[in-house]
Protein backbone atom coordinates (compact mmCIF):
# COMPACT_ATOMS: atom_id res chain seq x y z
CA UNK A 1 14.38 -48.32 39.08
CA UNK A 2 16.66 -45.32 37.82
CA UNK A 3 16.40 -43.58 34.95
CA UNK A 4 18.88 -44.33 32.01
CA UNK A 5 19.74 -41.24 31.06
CA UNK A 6 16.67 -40.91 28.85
CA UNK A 7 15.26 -37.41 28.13
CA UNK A 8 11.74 -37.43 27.40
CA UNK A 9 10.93 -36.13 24.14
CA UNK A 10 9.14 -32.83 24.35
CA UNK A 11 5.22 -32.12 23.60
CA UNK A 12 5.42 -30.13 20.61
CA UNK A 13 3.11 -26.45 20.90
CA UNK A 14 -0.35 -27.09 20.10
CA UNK A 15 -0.51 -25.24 16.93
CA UNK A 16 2.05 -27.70 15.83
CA UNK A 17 -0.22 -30.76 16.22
CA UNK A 18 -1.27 -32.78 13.38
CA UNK A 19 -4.99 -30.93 11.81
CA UNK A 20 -4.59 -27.84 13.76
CA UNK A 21 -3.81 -25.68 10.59
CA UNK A 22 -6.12 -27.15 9.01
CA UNK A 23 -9.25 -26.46 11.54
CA UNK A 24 -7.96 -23.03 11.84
CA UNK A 25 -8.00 -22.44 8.18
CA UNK A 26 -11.41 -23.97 7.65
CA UNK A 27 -12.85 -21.25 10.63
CA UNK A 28 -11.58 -17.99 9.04
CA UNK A 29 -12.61 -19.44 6.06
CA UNK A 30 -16.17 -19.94 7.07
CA UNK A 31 -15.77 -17.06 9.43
CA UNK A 32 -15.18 -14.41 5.83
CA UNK A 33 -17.83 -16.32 3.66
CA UNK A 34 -20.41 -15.42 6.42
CA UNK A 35 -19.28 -11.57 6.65
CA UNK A 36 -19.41 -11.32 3.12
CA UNK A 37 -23.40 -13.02 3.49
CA UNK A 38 -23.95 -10.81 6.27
CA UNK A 39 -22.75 -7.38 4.15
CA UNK A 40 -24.87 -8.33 0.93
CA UNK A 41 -27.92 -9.04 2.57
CA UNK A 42 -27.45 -5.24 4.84
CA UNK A 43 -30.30 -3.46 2.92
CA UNK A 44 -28.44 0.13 3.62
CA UNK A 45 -29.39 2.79 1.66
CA UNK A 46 -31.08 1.96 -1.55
CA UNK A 47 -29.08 3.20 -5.03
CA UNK A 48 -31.11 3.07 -8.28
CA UNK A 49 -28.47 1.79 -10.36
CA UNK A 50 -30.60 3.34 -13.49
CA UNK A 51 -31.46 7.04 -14.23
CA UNK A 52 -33.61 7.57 -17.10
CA UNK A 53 -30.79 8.49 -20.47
CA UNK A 54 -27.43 8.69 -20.30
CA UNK A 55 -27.57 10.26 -16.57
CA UNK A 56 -24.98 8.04 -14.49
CA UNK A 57 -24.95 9.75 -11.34
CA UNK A 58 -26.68 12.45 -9.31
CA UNK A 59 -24.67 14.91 -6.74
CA UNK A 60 -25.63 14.94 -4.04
CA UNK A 61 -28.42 11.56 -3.86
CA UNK A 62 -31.61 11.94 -4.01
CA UNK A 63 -33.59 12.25 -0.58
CA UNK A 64 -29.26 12.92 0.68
CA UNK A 65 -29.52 16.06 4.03
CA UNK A 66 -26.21 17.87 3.05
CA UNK A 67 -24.39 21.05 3.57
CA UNK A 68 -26.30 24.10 2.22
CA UNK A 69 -22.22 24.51 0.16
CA UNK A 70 -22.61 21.52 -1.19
CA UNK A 71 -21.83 20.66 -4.81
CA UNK A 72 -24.60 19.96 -6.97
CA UNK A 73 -24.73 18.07 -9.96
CA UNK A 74 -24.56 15.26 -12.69
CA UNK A 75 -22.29 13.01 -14.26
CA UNK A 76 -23.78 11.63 -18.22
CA UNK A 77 -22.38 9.26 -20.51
CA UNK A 78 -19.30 10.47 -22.74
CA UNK A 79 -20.95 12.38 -25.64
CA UNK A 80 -23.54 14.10 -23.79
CA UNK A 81 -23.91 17.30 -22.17
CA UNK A 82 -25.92 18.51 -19.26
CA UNK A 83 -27.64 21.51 -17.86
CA UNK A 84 -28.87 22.58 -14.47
CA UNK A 85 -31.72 24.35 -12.72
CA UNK A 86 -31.84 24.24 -8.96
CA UNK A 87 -34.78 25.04 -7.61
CA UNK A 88 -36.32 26.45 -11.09
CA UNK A 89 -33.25 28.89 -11.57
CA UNK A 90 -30.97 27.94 -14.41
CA UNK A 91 -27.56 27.37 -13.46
CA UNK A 92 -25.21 29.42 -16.00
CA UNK A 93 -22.30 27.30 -17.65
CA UNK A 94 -19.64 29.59 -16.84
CA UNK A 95 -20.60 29.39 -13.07
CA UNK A 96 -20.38 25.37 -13.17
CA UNK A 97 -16.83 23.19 -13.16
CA UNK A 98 -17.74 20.93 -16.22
CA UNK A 99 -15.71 18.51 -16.84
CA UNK A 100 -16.54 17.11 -20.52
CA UNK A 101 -13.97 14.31 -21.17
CA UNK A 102 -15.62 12.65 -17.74
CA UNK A 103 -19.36 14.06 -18.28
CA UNK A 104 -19.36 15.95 -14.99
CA UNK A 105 -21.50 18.80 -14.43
CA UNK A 106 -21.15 20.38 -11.34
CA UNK A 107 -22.31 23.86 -9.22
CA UNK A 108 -20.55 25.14 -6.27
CA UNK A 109 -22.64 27.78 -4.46
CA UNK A 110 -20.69 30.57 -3.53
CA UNK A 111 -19.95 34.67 -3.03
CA UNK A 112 -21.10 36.33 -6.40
CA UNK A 113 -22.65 33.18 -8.15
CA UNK A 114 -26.29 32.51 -9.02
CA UNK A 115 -26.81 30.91 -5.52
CA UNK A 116 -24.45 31.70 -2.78
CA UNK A 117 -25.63 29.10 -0.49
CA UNK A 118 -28.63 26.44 -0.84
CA UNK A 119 -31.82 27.51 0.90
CA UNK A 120 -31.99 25.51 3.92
CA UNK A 121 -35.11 22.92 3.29
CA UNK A 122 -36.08 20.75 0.46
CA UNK A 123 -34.03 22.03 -3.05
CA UNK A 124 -34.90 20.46 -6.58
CA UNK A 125 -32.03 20.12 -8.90
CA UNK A 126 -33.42 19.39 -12.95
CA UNK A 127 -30.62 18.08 -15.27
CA UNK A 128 -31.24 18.17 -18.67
CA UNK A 129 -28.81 16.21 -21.07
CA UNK A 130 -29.09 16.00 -24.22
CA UNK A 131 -26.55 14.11 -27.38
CA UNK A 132 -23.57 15.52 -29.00
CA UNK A 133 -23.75 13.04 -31.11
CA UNK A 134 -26.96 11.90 -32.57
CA UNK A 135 -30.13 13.26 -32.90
CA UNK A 136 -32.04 11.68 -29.73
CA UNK A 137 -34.49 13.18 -27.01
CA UNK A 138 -33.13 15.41 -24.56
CA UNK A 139 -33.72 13.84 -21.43
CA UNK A 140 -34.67 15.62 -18.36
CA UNK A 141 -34.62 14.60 -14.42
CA UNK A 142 -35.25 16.09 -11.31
CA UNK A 143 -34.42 14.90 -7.54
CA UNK A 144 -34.53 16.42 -4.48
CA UNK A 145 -32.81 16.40 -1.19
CA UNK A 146 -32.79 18.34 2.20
CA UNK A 147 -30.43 21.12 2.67
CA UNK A 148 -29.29 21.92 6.14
């Protein structure tokens, strides 16, 4: 029997088949939900997400190794203002870059200042903040971390 002249109609590409988008959709769906399981349940390193006050944020962490130039400091809440003492030595304001509008209190050792490099070893940095505003408690905390 001969053929009639009849072309046979193509296979379309599998990714064109009926459901296919559909699967493939479902698996990177499923695929980012359990990356996104897997990344919140990573215990990493633990970050209090309170400091006693209006402290927000310590520079550098506490139990952190850094740099013995590394920048040392606080950020408070907007109407407060901090001080410093690293390693029982007062830091002098006109040595630190404070940045009021933000609440950022921060010491640079270098050539000249107070400290010209951290002592390599365990340092403890006391902030002290204390209200612009109203007449609360100073509050005071101290952290340490490992200079290297």
């Amino acid at each position: 029997m001969g053929d009639n002249g009849a072309v046979p109609e193509p296979k379309p590409h599998w990714t064109q088949r009926r459901g296919v988008s559909t699967v493939v959709t479902l698996i990177i769906i499923i695929a980012a939900v359990g990356v996104v399981m897997v990344a919140r349940q990573s215990p990493g390193r633990p970050q209090p997400t309170i400091f006693p006050g209006q402290i927000r944020q310590l520079t550098p962490g506490d139990g952190d190794q850094v740099p013995n130039q590394s920048r040392v400091g606080v950020s408070v809440a907007p109407g407060w203002v901090a001080t410093l003492s690293i390693d029982g030595t007062q830091i002098p304001t006109d040595e630190m870059t404070i940045r009021e509008s933000l609440g950022e209190y921060f010491f640079d050792p270098a050539p000249g200042k107070v400290f010209e490099s951290l002592r390599p070893g365990q340092v403890c940095v006391t902030a002290s903040a204390r209200s612009q505003v109203d007449d609360v408690e100073p509050v005071t905390y101290t952290w340490c971390f490992t200079a290297i």
